[in-house]
C-alpha atoms as a PDB file:
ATOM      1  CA  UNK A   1     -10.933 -10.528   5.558  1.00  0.00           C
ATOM      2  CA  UNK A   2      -9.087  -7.158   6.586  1.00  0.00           C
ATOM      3  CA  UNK A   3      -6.176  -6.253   3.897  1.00  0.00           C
ATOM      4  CA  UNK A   4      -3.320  -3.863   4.585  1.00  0.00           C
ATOM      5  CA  UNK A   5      -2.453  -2.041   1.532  1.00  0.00           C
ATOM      6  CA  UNK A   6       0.760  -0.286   1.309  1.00  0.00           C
ATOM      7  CA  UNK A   7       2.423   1.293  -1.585  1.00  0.00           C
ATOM      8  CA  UNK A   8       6.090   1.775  -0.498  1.00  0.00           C
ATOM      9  CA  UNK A   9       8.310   4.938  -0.844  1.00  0.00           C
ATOM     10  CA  UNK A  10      10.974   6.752   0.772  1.00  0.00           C
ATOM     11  CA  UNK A  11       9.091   9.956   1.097  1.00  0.00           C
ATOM     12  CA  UNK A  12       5.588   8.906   1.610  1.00  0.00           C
ATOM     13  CA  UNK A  13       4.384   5.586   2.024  1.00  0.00           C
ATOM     14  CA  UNK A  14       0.965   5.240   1.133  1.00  0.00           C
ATOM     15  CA  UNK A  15      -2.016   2.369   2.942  1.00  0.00           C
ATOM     16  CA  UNK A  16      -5.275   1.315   2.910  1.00  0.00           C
ATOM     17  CA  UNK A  17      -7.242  -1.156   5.069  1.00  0.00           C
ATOM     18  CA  UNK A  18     -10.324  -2.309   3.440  1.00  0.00           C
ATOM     19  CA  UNK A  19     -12.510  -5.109   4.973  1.00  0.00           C
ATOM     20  CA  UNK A  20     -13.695  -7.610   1.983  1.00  0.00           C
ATOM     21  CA  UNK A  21     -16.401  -9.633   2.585  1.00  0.00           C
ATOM     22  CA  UNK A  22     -18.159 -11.892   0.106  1.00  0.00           C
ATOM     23  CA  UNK A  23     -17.729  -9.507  -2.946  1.00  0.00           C
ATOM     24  CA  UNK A  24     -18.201  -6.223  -0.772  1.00  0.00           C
ATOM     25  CA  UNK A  25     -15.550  -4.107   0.241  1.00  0.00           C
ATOM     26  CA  UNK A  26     -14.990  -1.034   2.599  1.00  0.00           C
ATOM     27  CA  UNK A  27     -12.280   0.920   3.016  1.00  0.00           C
ATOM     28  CA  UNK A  28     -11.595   1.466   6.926  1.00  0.00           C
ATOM     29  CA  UNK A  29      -8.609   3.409   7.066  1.00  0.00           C
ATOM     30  CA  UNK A  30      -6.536   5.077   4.358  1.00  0.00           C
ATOM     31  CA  UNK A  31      -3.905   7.875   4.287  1.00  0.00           C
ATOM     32  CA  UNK A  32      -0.195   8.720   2.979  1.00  0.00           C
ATOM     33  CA  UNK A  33       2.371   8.579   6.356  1.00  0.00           C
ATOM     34  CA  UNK A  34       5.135  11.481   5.260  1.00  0.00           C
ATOM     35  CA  UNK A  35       8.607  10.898   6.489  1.00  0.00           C
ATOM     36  CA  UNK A  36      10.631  13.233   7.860  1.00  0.00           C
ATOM     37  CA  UNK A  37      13.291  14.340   5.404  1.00  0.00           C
ATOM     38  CA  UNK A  38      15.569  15.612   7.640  1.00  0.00           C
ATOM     39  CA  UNK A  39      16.255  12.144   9.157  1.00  0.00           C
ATOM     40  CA  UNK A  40      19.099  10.152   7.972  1.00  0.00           C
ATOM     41  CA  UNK A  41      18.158   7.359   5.321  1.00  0.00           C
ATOM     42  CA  UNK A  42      18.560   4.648   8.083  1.00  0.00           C
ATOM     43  CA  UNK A  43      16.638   6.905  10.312  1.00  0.00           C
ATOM     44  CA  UNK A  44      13.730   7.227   7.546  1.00  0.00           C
ATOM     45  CA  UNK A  45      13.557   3.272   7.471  1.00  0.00           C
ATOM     46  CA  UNK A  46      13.089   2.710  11.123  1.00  0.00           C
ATOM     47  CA  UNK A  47      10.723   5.476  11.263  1.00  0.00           C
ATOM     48  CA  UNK A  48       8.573   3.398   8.391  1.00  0.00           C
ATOM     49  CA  UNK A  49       9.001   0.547  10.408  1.00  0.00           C
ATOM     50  CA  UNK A  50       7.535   1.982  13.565  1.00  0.00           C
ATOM     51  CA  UNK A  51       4.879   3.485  11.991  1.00  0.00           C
ATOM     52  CA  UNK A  52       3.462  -0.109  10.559  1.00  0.00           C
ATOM     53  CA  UNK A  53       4.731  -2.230  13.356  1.00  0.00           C
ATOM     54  CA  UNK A  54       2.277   0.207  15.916  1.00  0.00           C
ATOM     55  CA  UNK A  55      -0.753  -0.007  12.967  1.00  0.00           C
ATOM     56  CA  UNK A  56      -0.193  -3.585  12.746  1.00  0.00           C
ATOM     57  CA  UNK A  57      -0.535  -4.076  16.294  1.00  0.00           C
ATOM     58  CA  UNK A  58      -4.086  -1.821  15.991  1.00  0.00           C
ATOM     59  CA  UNK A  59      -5.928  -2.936  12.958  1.00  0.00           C
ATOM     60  CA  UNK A  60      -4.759  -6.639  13.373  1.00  0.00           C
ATOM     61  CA  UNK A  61      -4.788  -7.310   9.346  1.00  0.00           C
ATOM     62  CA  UNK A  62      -5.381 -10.621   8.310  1.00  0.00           C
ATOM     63  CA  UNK A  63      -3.338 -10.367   5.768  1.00  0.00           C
ATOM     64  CA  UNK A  64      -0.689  -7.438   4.482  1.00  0.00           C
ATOM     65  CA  UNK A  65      -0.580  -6.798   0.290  1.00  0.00           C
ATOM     66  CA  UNK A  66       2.432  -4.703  -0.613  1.00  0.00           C
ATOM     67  CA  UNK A  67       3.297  -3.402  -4.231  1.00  0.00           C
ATOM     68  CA  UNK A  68       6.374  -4.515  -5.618  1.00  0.00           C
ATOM     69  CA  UNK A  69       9.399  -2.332  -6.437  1.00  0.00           C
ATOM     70  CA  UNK A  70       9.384  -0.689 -10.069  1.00  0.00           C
ATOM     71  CA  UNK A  71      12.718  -0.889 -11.314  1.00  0.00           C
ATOM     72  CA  UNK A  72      13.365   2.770 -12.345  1.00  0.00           C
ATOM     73  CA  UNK A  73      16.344   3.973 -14.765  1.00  0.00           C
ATOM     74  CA  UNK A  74      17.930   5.305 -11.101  1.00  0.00           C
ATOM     75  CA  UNK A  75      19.130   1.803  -9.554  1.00  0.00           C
ATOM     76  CA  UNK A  76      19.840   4.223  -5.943  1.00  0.00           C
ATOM     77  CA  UNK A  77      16.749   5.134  -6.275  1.00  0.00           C
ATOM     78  CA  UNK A  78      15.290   1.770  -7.005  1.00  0.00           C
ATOM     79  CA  UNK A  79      17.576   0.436  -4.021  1.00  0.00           C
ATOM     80  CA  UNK A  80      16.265   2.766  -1.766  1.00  0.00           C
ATOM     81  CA  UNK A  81      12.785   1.791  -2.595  1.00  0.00           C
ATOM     82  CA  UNK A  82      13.717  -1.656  -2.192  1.00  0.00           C
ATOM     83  CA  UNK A  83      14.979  -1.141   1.622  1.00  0.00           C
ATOM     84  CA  UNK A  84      11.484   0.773   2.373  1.00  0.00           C
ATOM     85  CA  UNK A  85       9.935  -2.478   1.153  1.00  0.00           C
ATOM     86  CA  UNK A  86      12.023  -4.385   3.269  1.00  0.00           C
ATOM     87  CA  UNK A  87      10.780  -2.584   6.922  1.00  0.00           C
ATOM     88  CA  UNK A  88       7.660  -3.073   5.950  1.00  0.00           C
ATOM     89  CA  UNK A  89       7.850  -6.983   5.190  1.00  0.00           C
ATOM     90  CA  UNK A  90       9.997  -7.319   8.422  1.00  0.00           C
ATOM     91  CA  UNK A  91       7.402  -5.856  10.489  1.00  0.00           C
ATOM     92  CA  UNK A  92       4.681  -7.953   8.824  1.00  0.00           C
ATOM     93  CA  UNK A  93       6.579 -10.528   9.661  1.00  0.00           C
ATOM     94  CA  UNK A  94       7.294  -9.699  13.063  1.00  0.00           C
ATOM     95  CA  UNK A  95       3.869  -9.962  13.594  1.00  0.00           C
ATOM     96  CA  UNK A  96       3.486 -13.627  12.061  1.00  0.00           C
ATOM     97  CA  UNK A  97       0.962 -11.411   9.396  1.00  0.00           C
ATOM     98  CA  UNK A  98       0.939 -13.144   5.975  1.00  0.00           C
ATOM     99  CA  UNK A  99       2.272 -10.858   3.069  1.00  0.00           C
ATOM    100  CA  UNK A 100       1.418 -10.896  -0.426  1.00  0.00           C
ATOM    101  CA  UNK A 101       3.142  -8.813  -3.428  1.00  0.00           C
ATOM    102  CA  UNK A 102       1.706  -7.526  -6.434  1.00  0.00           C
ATOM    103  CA  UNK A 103       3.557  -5.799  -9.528  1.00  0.00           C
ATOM    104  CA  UNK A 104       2.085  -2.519 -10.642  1.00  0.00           C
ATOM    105  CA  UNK A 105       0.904  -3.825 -13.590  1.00  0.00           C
ATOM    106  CA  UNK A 106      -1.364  -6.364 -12.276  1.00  0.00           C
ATOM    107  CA  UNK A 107      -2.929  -3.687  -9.250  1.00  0.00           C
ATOM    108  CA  UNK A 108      -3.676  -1.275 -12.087  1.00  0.00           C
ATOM    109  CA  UNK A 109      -4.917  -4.617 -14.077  1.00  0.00           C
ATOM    110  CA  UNK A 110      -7.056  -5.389 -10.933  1.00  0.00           C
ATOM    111  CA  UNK A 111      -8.685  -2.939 -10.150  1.00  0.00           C
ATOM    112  CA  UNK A 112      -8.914  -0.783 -13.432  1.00  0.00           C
ATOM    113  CA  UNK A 113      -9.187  -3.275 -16.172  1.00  0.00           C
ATOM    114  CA  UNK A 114      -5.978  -2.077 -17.484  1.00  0.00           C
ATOM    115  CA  UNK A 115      -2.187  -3.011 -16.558  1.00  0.00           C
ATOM    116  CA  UNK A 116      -1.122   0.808 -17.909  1.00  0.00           C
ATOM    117  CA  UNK A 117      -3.239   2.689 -16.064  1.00  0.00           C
ATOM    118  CA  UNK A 118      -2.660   6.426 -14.719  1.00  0.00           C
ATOM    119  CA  UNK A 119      -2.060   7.446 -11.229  1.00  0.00           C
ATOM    120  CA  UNK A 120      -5.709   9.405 -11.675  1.00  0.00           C
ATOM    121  CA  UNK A 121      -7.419   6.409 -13.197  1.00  0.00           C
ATOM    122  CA  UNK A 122      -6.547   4.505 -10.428  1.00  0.00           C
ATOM    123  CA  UNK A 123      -7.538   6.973  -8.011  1.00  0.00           C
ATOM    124  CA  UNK A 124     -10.598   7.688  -9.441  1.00  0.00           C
ATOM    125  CA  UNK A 125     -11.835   3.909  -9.855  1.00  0.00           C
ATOM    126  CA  UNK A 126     -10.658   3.590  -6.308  1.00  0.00           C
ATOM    127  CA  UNK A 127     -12.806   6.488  -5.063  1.00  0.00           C
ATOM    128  CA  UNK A 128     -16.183   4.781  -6.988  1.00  0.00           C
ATOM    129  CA  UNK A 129     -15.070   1.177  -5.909  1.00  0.00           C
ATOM    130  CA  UNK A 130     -15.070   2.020  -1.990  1.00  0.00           C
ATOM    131  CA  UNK A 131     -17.455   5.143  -2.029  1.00  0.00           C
ATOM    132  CA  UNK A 132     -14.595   7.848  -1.221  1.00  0.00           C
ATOM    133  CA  UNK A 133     -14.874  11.417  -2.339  1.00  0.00           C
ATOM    134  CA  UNK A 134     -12.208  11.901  -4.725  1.00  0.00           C
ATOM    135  CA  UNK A 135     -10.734  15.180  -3.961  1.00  0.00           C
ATOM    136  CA  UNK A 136      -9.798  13.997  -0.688  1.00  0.00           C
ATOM    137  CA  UNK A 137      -8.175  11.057  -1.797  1.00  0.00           C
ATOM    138  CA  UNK A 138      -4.764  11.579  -2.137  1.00  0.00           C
ATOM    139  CA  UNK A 139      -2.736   9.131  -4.588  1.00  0.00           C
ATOM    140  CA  UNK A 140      -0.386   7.581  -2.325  1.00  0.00           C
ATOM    141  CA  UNK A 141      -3.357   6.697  -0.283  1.00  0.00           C
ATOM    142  CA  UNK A 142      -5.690   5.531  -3.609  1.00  0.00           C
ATOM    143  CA  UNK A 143      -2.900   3.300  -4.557  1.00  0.00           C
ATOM    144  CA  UNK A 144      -2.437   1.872  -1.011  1.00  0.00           C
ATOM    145  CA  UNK A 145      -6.359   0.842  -1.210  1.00  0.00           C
ATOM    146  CA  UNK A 146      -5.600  -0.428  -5.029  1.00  0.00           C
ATOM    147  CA  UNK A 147      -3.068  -2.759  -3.495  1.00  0.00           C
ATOM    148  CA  UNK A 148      -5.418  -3.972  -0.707  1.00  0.00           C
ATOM    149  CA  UNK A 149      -7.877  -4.035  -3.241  1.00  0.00           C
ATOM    150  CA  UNK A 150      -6.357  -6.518  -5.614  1.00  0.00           C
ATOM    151  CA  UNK A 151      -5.790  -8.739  -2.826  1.00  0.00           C
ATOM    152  CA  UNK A 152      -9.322  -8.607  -1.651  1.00  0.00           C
ATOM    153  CA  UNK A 153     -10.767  -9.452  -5.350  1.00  0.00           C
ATOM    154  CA  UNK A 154      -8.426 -12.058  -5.819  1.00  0.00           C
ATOM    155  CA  UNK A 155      -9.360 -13.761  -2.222  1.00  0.00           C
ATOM    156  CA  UNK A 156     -11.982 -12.426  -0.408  1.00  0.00           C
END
């Protein structure tokens, strides 16, 4: 089974696409996609959406695992998150590609053992999970492969 991992954002939007296979896993792709910041905030969305719909269409995922918004103390901010989110369902959807959505709490729980884990504990169970040298790992991109990740254990 090939997973698409994203961790949504309005600045960087983290992804990972690991192949699980009978208990194994490898990551294939992984990275952190940067979004302009001069662009308008519509602008930034369809730019997000672009970028997925065109590495949809590559990988071919069978299956795209998204993290859920975490509602912050900033409800624009949270909003803004939530939109992000949205262009990235939409083109999953566009492409007929089933989507699953995990909280924080249960990635971390998934692949870490614990629910409260750090940004760095993630990232470094991450990096011994799928064999990736840590210090290139960058977090968005750790917790993109945590969200594909939890998918995988859960149904690969």
């Amino acid at each position: 089974m090939l997973v698409l991992g994203i961790d949504p954002g309005t600045r960087s939007v983290g992804y990972g696409l690991v192949e699980v296979n009978k208990g194994n896993q490898q990551a294939i792709e992984y990275g952190n996609f940067c979004i302009n910041t001069k662009l308008s905030f519509p602008q930034k969305l369809k730019q997000i959406h672009t970028y997925f719909q065109e590495m949809m269409n590559r990988c071919q995922p069978d299956v795209v695992a998204v993290e859920e918004v975490f509602v912050s103390q900033n409800a624009k901010t949270t909003l803004k998150l939530g939109h992000a989110r949205g262009v990235i369902l939409l083109a999953a959807v566009d492409k007929d590609i089933p989507i699953a959505e995990y909280a924080p709490r249960e990635i971390k729980q998934a692949v870490v053992g614990s629910g409260s884990a750090s940004k760095s504990q993630v990232q470094w169970m991450i990096s011994q999970m799928l064999n990736i040298n840590k210090d290139g790992l960058q977090e968005d991109a750790a917790d993109g492969l945590a969200v594909a990740l939890c998918h995988g254990l859960r149904f690969g």
